[in-house]
C-alpha atoms as a PDB file:
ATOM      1  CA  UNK A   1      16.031 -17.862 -28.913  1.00  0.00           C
ATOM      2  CA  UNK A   2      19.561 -17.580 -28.257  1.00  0.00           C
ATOM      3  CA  UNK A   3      22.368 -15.038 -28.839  1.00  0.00           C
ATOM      4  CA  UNK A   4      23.637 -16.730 -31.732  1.00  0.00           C
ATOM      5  CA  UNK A   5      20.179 -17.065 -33.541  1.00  0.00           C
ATOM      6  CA  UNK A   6      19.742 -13.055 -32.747  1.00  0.00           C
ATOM      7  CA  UNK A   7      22.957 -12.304 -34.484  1.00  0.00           C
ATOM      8  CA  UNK A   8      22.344 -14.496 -37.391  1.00  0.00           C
ATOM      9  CA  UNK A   9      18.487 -12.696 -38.245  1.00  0.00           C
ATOM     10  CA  UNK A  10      20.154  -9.493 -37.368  1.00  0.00           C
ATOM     11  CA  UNK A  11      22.335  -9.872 -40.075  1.00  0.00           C
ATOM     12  CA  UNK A  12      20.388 -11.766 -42.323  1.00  0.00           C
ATOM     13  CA  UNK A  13      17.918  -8.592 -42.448  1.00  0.00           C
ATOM     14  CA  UNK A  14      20.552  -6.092 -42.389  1.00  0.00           C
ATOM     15  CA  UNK A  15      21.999  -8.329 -45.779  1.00  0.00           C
ATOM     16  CA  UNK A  16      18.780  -7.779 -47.173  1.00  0.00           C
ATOM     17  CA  UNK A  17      17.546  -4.584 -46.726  1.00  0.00           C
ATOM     18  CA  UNK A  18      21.416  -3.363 -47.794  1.00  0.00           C
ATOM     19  CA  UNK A  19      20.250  -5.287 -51.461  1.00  0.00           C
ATOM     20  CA  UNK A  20      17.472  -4.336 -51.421  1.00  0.00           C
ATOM     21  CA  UNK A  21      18.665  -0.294 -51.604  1.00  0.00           C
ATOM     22  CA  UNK A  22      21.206  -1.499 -53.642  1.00  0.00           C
ATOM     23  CA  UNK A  23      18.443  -3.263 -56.180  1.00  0.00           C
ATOM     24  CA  UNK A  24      16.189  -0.017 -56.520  1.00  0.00           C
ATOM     25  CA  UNK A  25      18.738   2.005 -57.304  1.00  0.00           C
ATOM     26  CA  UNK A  26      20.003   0.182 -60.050  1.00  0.00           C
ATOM     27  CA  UNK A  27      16.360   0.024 -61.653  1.00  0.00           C
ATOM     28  CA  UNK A  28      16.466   3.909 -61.634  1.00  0.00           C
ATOM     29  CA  UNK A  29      18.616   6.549 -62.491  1.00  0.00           C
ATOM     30  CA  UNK A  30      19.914   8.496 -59.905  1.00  0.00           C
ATOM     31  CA  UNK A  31      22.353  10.842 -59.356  1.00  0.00           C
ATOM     32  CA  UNK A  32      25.224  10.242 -56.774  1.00  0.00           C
ATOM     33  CA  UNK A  33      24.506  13.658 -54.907  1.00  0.00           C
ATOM     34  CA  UNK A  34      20.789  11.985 -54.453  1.00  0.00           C
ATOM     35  CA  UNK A  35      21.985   8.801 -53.037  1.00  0.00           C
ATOM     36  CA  UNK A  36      24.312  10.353 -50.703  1.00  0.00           C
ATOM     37  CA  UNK A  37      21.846  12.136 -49.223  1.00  0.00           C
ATOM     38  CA  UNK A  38      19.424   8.984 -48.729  1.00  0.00           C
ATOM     39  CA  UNK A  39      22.299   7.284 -47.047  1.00  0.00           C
ATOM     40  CA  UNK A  40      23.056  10.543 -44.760  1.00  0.00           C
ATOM     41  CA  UNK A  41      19.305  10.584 -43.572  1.00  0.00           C
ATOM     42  CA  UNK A  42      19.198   7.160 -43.368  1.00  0.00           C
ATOM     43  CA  UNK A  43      22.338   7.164 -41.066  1.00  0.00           C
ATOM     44  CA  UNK A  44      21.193   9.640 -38.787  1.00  0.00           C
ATOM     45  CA  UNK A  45      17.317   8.393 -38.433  1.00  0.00           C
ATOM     46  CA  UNK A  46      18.770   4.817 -37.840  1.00  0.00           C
ATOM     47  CA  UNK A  47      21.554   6.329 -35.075  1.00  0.00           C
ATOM     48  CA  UNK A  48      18.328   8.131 -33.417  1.00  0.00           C
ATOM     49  CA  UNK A  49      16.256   5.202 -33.234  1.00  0.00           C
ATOM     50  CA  UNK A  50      19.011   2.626 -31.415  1.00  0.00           C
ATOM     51  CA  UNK A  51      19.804   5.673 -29.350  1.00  0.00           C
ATOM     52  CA  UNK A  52      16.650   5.789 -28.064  1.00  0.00           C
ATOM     53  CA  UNK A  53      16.340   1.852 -28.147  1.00  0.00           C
ATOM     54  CA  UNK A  54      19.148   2.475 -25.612  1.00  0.00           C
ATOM     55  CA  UNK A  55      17.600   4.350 -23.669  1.00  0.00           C
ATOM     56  CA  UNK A  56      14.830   2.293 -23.372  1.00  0.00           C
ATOM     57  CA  UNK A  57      16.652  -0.419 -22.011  1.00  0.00           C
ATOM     58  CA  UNK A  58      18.388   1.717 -19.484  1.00  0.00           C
ATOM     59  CA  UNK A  59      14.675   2.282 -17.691  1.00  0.00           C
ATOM     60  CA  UNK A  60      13.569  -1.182 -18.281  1.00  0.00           C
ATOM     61  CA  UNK A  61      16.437  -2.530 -16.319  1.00  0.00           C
ATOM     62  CA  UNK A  62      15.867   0.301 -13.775  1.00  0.00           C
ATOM     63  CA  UNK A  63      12.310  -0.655 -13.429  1.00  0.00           C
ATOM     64  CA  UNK A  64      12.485  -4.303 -13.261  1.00  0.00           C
ATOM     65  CA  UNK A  65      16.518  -4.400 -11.129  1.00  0.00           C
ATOM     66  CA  UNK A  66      15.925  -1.144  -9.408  1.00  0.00           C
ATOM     67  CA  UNK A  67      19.059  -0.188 -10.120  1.00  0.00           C
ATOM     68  CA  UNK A  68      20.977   1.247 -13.203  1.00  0.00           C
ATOM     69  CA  UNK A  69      23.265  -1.034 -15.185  1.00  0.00           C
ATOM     70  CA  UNK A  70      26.545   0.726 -15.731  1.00  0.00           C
ATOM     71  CA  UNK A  71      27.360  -0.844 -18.710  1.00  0.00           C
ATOM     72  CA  UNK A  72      23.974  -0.051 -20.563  1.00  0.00           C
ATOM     73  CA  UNK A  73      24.471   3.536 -18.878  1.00  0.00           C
ATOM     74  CA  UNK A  74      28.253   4.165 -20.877  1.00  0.00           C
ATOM     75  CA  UNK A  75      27.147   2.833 -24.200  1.00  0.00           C
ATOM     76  CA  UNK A  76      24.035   5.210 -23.267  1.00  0.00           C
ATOM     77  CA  UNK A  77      26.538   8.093 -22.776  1.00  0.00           C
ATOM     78  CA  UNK A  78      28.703   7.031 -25.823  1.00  0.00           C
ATOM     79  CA  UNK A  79      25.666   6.801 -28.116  1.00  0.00           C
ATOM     80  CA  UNK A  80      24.893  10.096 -27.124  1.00  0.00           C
ATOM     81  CA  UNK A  81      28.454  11.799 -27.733  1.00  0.00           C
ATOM     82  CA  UNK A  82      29.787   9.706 -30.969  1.00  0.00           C
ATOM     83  CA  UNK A  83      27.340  11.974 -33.626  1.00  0.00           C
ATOM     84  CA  UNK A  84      28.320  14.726 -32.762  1.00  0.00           C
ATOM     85  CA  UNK A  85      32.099  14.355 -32.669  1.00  0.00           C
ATOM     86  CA  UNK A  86      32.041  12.510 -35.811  1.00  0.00           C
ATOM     87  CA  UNK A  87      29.556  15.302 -37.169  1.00  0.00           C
ATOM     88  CA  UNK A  88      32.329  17.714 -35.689  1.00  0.00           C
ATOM     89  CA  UNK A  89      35.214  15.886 -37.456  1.00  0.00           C
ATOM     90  CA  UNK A  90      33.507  15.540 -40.495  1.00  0.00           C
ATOM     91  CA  UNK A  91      33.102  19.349 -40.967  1.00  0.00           C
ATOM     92  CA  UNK A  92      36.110  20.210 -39.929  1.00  0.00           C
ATOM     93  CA  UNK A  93      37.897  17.638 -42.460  1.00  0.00           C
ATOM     94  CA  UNK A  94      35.895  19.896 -45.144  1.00  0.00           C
END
């Protein structure tokens, strides 16, 4: 499976999972206050889990290379800065 097939199921799922929200909120009524806050938690469990998906692959390429990747290491280190700034930002724009 190539990089091109990845991308394509990647966003094929992420397509329909997105309509899927979309589809059972329509069916019930809910408030905007209560779908804000599903998105929020959403947001932040998904961030958590590809941070630590990152992470992951940071010791798998240590343990099979024996050596750390650098570029795997920075979007390590920028996974692990970006919620909190925009967490910072966001309060402070309130």
């Amino acid at each position: 499976m190539g990089f091109n097939e990845i991308i394509t199921i990647s966003i094929f799922f992420m397509m329909f999972f997105s309509v899927m929200a979309r589809e059972d909120k329509k069916e019930e009524d809910q408030s905007d206050e209560l779908d804000q806050k599903v998105l929020e938690k959403s947001s932040k469990i998904s961030y958590f889990i590809l941070l630590f998906a990152i992470l992951l692959a940071v010791f798998a390429d240590q343990l099979v290379n024996g050596t750390i990747n650098i570029f795997l290491l920075a979007v390590l280190s920028l996974g692990m800065v970006i919620f909190p700034v925009v967490e910072y930002l966001v309060a402070k724009k309130r």
